[in-house]
N, C-alpha and C. Protein backbone atom coordinates (compact mmCIF):
# COMPACT_ATOMS: atom_id res chain seq x y z
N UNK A 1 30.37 -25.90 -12.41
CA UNK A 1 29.35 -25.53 -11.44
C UNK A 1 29.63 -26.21 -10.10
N UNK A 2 29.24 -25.49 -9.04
CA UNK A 2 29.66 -25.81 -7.56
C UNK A 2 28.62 -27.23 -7.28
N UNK A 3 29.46 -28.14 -6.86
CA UNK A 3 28.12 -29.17 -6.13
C UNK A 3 27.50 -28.59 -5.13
N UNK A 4 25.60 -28.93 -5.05
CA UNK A 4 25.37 -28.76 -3.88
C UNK A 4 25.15 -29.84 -3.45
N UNK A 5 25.49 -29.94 -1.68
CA UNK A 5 24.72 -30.87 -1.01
C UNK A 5 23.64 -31.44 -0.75
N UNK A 6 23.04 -32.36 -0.81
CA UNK A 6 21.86 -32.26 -0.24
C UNK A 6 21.49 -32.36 1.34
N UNK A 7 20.47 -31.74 2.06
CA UNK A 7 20.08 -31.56 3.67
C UNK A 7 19.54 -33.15 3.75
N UNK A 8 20.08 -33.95 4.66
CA UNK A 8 19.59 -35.19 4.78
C UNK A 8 18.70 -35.43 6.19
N UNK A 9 19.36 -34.55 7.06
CA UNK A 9 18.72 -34.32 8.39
C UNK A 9 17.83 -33.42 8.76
N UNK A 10 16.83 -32.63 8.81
CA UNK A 10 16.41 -31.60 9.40
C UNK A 10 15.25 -31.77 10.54
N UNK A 11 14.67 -30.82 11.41
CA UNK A 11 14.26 -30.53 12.60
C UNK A 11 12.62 -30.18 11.88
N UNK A 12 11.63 -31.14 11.69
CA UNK A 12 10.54 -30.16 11.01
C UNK A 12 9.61 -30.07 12.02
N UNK A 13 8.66 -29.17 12.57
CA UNK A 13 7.66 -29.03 13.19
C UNK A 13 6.98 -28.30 12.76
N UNK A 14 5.53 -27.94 13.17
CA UNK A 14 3.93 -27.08 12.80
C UNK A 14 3.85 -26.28 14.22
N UNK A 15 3.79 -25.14 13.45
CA UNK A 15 3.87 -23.76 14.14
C UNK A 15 2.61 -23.36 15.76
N UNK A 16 1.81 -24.43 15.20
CA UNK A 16 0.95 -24.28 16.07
C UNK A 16 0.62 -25.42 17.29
N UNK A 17 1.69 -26.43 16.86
CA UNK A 17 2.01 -26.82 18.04
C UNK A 17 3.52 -26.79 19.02
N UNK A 18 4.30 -25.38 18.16
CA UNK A 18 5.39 -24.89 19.17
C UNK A 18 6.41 -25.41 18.42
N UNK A 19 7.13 -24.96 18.63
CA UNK A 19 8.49 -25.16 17.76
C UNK A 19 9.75 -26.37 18.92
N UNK A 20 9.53 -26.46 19.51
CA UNK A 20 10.15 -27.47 20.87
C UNK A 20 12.10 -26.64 20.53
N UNK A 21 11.86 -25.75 20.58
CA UNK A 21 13.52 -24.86 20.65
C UNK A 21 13.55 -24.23 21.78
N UNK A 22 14.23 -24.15 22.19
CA UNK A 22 15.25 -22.66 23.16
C UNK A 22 14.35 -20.94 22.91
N UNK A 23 14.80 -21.21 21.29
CA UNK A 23 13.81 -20.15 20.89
C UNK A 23 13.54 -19.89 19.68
N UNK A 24 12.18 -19.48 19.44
CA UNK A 24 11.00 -19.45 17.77
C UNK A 24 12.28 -18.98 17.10
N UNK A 25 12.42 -20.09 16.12
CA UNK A 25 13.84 -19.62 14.96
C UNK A 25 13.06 -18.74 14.14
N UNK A 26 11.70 -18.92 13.93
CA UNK A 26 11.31 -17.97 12.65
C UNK A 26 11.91 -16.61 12.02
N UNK A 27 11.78 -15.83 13.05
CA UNK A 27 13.01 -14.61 12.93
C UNK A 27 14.02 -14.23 12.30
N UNK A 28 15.08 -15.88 12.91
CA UNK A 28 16.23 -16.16 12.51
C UNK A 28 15.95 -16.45 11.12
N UNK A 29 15.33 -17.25 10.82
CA UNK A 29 15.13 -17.85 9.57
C UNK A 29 15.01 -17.00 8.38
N UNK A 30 13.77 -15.79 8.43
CA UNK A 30 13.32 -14.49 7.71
C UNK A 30 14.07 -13.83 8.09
N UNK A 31 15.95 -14.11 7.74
CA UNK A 31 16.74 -12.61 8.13
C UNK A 31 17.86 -13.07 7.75
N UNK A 32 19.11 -11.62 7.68
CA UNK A 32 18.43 -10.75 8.34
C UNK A 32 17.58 -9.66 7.69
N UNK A 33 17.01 -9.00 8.20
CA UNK A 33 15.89 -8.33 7.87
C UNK A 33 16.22 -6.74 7.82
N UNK A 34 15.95 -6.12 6.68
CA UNK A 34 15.57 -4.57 7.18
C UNK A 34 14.64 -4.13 8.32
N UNK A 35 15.72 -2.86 8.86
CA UNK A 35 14.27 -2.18 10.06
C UNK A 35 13.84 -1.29 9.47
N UNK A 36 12.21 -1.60 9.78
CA UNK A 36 11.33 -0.07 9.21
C UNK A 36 11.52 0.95 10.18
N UNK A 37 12.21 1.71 10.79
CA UNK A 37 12.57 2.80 11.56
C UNK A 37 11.30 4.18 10.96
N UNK A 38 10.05 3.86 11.89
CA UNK A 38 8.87 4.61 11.51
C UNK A 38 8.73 5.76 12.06
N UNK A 39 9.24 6.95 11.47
CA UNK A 39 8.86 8.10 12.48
C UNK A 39 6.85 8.48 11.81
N UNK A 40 6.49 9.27 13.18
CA UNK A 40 4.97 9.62 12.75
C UNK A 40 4.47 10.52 13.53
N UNK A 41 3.36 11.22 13.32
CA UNK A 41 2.95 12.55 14.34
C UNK A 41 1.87 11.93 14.37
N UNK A 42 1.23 12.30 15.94
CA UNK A 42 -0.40 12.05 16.48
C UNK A 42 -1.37 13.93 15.86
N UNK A 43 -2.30 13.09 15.75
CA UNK A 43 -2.87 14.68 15.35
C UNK A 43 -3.14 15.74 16.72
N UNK A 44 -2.42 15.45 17.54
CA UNK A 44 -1.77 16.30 18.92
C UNK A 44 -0.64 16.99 18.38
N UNK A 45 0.11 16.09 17.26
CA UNK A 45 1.52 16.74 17.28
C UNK A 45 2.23 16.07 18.05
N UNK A 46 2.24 15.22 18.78
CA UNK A 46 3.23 14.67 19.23
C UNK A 46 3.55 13.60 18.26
N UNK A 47 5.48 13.47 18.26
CA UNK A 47 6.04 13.14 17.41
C UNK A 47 6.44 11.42 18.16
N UNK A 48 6.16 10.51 17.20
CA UNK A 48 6.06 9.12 17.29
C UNK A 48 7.72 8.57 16.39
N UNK A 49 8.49 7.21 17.54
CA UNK A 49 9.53 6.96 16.43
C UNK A 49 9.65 5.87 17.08
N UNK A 50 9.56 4.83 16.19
CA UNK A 50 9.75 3.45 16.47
C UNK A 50 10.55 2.04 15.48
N UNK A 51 11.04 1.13 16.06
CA UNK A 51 11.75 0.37 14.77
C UNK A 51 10.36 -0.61 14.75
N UNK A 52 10.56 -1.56 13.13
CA UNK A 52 9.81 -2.66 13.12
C UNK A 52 10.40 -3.50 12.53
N UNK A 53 10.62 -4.68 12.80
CA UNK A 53 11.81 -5.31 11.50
C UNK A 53 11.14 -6.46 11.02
N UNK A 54 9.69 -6.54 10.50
CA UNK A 54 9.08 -6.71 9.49
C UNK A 54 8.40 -5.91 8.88
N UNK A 55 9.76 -5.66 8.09
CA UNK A 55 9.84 -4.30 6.84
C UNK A 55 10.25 -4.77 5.38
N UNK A 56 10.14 -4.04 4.60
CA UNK A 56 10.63 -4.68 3.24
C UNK A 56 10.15 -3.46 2.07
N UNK A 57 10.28 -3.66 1.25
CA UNK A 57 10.00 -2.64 -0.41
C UNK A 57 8.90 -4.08 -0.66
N UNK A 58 8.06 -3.11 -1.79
CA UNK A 58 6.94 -4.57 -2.39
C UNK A 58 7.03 -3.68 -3.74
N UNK A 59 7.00 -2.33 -4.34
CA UNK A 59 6.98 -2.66 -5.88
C UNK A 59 7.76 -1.59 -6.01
N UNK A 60 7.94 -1.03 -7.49
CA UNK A 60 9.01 0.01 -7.97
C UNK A 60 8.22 1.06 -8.32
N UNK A 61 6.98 1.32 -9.22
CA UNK A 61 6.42 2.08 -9.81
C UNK A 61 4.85 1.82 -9.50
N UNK A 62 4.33 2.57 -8.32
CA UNK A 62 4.74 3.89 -7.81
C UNK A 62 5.77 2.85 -6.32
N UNK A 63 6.59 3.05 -6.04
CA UNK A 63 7.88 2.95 -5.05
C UNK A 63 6.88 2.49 -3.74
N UNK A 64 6.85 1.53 -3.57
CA UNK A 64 5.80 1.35 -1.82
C UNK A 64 6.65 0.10 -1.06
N UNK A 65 6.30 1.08 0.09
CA UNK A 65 7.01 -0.40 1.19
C UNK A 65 6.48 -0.51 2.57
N UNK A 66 6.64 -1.42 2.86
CA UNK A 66 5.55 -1.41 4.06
C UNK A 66 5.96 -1.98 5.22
N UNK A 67 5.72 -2.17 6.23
CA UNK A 67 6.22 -2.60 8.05
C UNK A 67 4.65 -3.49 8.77
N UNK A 68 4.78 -4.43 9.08
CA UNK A 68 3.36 -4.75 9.51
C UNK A 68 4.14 -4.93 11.24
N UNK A 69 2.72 -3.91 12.55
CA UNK A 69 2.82 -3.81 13.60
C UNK A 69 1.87 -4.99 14.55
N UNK A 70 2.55 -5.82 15.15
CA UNK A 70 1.91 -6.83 16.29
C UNK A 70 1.22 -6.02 17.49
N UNK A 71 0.34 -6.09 17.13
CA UNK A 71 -0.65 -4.96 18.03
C UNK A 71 -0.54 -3.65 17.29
N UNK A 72 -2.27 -2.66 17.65
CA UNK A 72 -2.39 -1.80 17.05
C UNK A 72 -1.55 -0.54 17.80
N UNK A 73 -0.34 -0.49 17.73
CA UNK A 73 0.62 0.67 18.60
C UNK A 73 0.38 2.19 17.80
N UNK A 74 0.96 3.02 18.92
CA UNK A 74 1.10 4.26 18.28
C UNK A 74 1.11 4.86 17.48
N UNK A 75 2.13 3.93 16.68
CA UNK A 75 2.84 4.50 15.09
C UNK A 75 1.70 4.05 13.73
N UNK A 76 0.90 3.01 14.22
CA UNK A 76 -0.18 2.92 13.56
C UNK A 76 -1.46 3.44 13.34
N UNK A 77 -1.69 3.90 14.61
CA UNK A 77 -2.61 4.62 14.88
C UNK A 77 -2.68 6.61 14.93
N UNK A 78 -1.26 6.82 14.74
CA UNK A 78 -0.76 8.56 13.80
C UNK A 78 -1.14 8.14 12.64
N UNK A 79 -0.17 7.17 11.67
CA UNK A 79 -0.61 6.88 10.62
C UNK A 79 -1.83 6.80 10.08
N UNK A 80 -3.14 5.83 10.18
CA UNK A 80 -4.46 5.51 10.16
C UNK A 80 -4.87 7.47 10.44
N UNK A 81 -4.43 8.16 11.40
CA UNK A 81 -5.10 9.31 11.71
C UNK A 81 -4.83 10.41 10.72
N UNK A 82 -3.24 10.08 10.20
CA UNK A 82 -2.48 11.48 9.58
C UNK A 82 -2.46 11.02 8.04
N UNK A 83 -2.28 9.36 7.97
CA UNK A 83 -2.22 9.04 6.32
C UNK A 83 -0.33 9.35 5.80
N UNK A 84 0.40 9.92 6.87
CA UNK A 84 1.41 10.31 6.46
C UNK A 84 3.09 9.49 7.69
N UNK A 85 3.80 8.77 6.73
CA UNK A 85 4.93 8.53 8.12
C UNK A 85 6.50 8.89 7.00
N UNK A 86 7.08 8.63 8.02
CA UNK A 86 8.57 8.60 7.23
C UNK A 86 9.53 7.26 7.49
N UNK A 87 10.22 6.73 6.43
CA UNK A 87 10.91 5.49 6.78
C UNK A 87 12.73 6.08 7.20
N UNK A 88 13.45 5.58 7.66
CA UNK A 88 14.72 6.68 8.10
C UNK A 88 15.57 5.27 8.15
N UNK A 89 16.65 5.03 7.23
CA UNK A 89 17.91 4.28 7.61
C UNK A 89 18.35 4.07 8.65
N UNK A 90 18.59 2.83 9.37
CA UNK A 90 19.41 2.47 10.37
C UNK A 90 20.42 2.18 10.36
N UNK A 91 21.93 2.80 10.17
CA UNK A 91 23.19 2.51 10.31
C UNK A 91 23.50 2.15 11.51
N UNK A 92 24.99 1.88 11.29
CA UNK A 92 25.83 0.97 12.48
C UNK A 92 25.93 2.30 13.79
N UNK A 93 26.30 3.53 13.33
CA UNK A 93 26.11 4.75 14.12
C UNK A 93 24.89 5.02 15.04
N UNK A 94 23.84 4.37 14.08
CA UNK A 94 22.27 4.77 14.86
C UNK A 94 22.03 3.82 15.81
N UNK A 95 22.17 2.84 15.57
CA UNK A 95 22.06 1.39 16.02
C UNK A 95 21.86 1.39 17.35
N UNK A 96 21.98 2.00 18.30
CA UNK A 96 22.08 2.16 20.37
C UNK A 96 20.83 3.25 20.09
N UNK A 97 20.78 4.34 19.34
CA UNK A 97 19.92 5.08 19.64
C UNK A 97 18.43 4.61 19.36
N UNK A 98 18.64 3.61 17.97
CA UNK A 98 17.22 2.80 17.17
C UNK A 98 16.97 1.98 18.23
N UNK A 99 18.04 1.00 19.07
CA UNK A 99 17.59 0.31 19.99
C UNK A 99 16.97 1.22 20.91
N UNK A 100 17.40 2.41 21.51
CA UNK A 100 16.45 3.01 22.52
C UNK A 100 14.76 3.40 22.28
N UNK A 101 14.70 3.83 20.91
CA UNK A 101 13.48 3.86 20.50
C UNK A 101 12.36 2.97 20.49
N UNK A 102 13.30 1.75 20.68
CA UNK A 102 11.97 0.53 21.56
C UNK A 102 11.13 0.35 22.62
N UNK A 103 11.51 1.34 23.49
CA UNK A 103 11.12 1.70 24.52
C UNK A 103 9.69 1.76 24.62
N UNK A 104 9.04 1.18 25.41
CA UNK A 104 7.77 0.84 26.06
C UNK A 104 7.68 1.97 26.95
N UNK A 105 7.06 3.73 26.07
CA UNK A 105 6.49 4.80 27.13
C UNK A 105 5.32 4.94 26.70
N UNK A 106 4.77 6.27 27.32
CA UNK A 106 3.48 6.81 27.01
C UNK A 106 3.15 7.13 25.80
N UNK A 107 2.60 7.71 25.19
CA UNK A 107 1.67 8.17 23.98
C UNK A 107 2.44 9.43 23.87
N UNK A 108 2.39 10.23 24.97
CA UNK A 108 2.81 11.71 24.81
C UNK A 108 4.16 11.95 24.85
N UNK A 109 5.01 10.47 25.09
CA UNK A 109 6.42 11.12 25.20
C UNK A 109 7.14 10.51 23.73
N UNK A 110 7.63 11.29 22.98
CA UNK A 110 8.49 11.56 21.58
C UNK A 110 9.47 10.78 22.25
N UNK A 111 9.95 10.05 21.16
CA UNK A 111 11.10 9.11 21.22
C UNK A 111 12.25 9.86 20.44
N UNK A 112 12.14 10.40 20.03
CA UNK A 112 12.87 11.78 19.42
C UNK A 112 13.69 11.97 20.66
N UNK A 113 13.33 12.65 21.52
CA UNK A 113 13.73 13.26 22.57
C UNK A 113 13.98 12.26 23.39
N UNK A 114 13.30 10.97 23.81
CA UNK A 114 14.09 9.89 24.30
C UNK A 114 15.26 9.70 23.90
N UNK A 115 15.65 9.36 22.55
CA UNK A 115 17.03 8.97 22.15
C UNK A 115 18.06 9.99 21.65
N UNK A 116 18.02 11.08 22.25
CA UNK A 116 18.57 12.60 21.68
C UNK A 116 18.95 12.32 20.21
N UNK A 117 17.66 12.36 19.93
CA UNK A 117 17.78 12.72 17.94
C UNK A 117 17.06 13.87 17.45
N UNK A 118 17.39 14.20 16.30
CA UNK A 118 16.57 15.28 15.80
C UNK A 118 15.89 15.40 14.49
N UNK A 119 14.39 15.59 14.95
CA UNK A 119 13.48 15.81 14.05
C UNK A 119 13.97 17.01 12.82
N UNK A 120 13.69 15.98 11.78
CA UNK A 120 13.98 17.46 10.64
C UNK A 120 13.03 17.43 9.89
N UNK A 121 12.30 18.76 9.30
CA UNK A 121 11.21 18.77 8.15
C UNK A 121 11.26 18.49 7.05
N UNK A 122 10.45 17.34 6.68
CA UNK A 122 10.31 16.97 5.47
C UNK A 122 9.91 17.99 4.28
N UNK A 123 10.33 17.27 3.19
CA UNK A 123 9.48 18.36 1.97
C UNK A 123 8.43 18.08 1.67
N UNK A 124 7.78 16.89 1.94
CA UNK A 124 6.19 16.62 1.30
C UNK A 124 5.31 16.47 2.29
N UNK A 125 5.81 15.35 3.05
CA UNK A 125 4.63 15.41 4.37
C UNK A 125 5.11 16.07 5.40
N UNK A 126 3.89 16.25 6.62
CA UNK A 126 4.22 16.98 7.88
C UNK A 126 5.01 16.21 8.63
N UNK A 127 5.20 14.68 8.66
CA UNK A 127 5.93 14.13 9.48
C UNK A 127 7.58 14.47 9.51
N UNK A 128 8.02 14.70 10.57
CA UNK A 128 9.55 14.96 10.11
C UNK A 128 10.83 13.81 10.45
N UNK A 129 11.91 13.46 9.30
CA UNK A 129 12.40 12.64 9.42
C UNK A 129 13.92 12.56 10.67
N UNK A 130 14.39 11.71 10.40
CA UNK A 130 15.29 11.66 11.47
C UNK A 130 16.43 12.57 11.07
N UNK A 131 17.24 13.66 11.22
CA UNK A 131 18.38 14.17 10.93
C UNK A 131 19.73 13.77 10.35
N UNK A 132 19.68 12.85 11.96
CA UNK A 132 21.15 11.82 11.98
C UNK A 132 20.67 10.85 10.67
N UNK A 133 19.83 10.11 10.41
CA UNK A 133 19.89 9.71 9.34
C UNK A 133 20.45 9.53 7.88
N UNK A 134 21.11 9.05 7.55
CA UNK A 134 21.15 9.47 5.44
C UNK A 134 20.37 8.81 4.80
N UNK A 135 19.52 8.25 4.80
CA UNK A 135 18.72 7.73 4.17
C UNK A 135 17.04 8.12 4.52
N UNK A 136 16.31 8.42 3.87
CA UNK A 136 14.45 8.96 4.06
C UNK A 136 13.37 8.83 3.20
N UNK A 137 12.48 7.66 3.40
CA UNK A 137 11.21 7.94 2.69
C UNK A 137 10.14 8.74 3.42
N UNK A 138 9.67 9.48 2.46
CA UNK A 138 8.58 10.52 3.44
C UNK A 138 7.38 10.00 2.38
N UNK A 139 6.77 9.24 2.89
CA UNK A 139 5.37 8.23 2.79
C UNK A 139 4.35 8.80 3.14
N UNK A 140 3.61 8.38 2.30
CA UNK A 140 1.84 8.75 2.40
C UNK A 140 1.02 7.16 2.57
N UNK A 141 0.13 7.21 3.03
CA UNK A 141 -0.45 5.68 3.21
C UNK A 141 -1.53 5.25 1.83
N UNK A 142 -1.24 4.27 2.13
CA UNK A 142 -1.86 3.52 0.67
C UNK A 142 -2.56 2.24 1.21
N UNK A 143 -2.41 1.66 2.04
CA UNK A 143 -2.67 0.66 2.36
C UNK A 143 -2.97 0.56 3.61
N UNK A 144 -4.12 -0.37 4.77
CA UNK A 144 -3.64 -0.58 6.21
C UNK A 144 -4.77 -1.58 6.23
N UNK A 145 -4.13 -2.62 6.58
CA UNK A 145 -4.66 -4.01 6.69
C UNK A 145 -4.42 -4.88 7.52
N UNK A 146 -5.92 -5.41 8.54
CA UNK A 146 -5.33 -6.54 9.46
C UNK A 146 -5.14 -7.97 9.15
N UNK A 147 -3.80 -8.68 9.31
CA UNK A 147 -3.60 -9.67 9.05
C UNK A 147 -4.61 -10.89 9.45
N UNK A 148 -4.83 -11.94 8.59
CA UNK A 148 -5.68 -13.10 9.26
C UNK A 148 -4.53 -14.16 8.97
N UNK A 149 -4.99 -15.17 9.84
CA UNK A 149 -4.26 -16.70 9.09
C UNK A 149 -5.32 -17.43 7.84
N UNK A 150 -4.64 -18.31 7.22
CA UNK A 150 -5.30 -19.42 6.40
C UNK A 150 -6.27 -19.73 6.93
N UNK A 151 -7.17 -19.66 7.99
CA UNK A 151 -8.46 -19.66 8.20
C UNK A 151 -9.77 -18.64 8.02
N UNK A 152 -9.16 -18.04 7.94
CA UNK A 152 -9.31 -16.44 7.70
C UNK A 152 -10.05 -15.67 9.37
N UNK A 153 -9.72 -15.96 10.02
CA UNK A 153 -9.70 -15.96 11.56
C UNK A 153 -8.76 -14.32 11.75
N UNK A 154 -9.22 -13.72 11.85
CA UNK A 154 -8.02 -11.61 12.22
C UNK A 154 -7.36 -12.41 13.36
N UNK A 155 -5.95 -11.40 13.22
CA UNK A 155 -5.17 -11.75 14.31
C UNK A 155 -4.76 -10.40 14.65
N UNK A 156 -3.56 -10.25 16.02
CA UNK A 156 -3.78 -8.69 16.46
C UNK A 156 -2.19 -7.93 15.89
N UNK A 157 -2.30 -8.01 14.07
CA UNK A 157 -1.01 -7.71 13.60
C UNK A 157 -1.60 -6.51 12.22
N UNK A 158 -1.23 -5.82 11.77
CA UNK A 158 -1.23 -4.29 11.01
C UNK A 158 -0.27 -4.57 9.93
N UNK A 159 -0.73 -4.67 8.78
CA UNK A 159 -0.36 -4.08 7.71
C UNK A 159 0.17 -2.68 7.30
N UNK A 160 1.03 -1.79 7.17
CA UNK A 160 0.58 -0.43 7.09
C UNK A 160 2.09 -0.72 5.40
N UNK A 161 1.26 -0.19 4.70
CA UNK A 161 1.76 -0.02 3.48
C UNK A 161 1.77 1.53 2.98
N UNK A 162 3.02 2.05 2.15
CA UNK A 162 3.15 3.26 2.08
C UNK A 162 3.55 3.85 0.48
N UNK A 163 3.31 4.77 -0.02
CA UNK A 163 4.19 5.15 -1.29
C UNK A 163 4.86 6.38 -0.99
N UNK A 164 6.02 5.48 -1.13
CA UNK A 164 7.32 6.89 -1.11
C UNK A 164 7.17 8.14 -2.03
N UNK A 165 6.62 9.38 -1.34
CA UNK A 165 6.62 10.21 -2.14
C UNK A 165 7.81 11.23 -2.08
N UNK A 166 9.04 10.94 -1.39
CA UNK A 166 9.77 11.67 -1.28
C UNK A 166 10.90 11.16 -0.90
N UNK A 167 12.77 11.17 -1.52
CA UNK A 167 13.78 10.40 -0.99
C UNK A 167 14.31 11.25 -0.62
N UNK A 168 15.26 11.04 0.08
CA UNK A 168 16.44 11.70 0.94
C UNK A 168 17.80 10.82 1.16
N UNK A 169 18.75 11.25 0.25
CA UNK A 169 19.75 9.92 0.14
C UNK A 169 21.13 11.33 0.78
N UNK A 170 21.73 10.64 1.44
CA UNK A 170 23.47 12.03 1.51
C UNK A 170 24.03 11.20 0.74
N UNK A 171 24.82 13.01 -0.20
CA UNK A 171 25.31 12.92 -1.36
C UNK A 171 27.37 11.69 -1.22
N UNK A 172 27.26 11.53 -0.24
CA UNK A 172 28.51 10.90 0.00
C UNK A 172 28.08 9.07 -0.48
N UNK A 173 26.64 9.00 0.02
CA UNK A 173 26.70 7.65 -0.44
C UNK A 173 26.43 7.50 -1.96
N UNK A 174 26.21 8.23 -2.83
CA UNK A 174 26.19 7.96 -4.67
C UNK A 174 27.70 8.02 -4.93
N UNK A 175 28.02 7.19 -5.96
CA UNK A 175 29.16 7.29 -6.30
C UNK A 175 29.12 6.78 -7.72
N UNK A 176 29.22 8.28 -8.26
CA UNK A 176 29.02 8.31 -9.99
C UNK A 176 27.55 8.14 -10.01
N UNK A 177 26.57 8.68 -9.18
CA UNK A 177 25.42 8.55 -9.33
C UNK A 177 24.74 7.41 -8.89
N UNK A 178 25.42 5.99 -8.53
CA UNK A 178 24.65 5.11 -7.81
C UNK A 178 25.09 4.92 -6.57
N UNK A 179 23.56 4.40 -5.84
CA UNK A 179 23.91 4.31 -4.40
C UNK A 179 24.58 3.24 -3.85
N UNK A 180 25.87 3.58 -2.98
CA UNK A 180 26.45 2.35 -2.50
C UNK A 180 25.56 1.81 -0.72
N UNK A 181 25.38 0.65 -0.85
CA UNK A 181 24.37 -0.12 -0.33
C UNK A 181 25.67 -0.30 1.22
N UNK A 182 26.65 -0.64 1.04
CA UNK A 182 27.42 -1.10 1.76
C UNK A 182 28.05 0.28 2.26
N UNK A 183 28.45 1.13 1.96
CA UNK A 183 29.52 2.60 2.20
C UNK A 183 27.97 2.91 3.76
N UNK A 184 26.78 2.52 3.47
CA UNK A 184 26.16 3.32 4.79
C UNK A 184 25.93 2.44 5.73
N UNK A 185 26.29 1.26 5.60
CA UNK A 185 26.89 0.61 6.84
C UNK A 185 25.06 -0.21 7.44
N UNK A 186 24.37 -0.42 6.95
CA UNK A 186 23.27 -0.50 7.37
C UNK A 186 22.96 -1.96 8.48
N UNK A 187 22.01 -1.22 9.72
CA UNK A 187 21.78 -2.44 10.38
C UNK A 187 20.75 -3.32 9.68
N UNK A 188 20.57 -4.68 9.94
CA UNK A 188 19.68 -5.64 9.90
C UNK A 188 19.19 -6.01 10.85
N UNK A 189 18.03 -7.10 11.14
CA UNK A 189 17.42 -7.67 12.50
C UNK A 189 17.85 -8.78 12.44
N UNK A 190 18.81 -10.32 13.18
CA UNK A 190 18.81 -11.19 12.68
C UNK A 190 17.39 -11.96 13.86
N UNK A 191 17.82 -13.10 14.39
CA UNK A 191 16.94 -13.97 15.19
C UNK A 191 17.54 -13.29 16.00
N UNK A 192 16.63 -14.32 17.69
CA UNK A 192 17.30 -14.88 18.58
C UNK A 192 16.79 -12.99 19.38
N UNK A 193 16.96 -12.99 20.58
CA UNK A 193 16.87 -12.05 21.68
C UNK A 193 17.55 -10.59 20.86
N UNK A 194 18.55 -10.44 20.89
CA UNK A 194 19.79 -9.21 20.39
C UNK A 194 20.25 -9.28 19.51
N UNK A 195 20.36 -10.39 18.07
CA UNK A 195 21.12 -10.04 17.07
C UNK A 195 21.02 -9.57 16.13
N UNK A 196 21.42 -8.47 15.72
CA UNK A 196 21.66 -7.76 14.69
C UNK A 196 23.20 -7.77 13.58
N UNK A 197 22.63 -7.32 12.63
CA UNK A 197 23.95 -7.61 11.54
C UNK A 197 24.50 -6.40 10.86
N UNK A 198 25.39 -6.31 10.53
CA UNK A 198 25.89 -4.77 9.93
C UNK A 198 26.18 -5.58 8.31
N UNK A 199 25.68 -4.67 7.40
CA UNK A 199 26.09 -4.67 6.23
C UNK A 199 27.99 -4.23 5.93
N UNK A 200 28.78 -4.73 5.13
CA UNK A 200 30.11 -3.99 4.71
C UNK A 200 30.65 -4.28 3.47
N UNK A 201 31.29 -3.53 3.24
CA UNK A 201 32.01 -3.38 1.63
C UNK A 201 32.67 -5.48 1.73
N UNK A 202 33.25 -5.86 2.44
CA UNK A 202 33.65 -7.26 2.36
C UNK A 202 32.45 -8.16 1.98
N UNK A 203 31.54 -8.08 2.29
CA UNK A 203 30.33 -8.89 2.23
C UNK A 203 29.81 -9.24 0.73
N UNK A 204 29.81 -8.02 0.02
CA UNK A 204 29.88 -7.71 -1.81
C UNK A 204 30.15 -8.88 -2.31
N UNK A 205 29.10 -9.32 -2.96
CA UNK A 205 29.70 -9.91 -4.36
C UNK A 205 28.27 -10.01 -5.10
N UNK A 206 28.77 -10.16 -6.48
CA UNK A 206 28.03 -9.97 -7.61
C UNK A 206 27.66 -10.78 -8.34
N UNK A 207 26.24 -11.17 -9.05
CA UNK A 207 25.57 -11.94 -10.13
C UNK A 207 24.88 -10.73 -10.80
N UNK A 208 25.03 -11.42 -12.28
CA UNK A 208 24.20 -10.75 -12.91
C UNK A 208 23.38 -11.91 -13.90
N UNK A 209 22.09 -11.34 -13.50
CA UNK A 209 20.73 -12.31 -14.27
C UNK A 209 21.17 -12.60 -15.53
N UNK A 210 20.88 -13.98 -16.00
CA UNK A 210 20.76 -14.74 -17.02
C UNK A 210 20.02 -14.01 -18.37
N UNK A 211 20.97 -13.76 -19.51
CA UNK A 211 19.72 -13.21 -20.35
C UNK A 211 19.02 -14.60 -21.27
């Protein structure tokens, strides 16, 4: 068995009196992270698409995963209205266009059409997912909850929890029937201002649980 070291030095501080860094490692720390890449329709019909990269899966049966939003934005407020969003893979390909979708516009202008992507129709819900994409959950809402702290004090952050009622995988990434995690190249969020991480076949390696 490998020795570990032990950390003899570390940097500890309490969150609420500032972290005394350059910049809040927290980020860094919780990553890197999946992006929830949320497409959603306003009950106008106008089509909503945004990243969140506090995202994650929470159970298997029934399949739910969820994105919580810092302020009540757009994509929360289709959701809360429609009950319906779609989650859409971020590859290394998408990656300039997902960054454009950050974009701070109006209500009425589709980020769709900001980042020349294309809306495609789902099979279960009305929301439609990203095209360029290979990867799609088409979600129904299950959940939407505002966060408090340990005081129980609300703060101005959104829960929005979902059950995948519908996947969308391209048939290039199964191989022999399972999905390769690495072949779609997927972005992550790390810390810090701009960094992001690409998943790759080098990165691989394997444990298997203790029986």
């Amino acid at each position: 068995m490998t020795e570990i070291a032990m950390t003899t030095d570390s940097h500890f501080y309490e969150p609420r009196d500032g972290h005394r860094l350059p910049h809040d490692p927290f980020n860094a720390i919780v990553g890197p992270r999946p992006i929830g890449w949320i497409s959603s329709r306003s009950l106008d019909g106008v089509l909503n698409l945004a990243p969140y990269s506090f995202f994650n899966a929470f159970n298997y049966t029934p399949p739910l995963i969820g994105f919580s939003s810092i302020g009540f934005k757009d994509t929360v407020r289709n959701i809360e209205a429609t009950g319906e969003f779609v989650w859409n893979l971020v590859t290394r390909d998408l990656a300039e266009a997902m960054n454009q979708t950050c974009a701070s516009v109006e209500p009425e202008v589709s980020e769709f059409e900001l980042a020349g992507l294309t809306p495609q129709a789902s099979r279960i819900v009305k929301v439609p997912r990203v095209a360029e994409s290979p990867v799609a959950f088409e979600c129904k809402l299950s959940q939407l909850i505002q966060l408090q702290g340990a005081d129980g004090q609300s703060v101005d952050s959104w829960l929005v929890l979902g059950e995948v009622v519908g996947v969308h995988i391209a048939s290039e990434l199964l191989h022999e029937g399972v999905y390769d995690t690495a072949a779609a190249k997927p972005v992550l969020r790390g810390g810090g201002a701009a960094d992001y991480f690409e998943i790759t076949a080098e990165q691989r390696f394997k444990m298997f649980r203790p029986r």
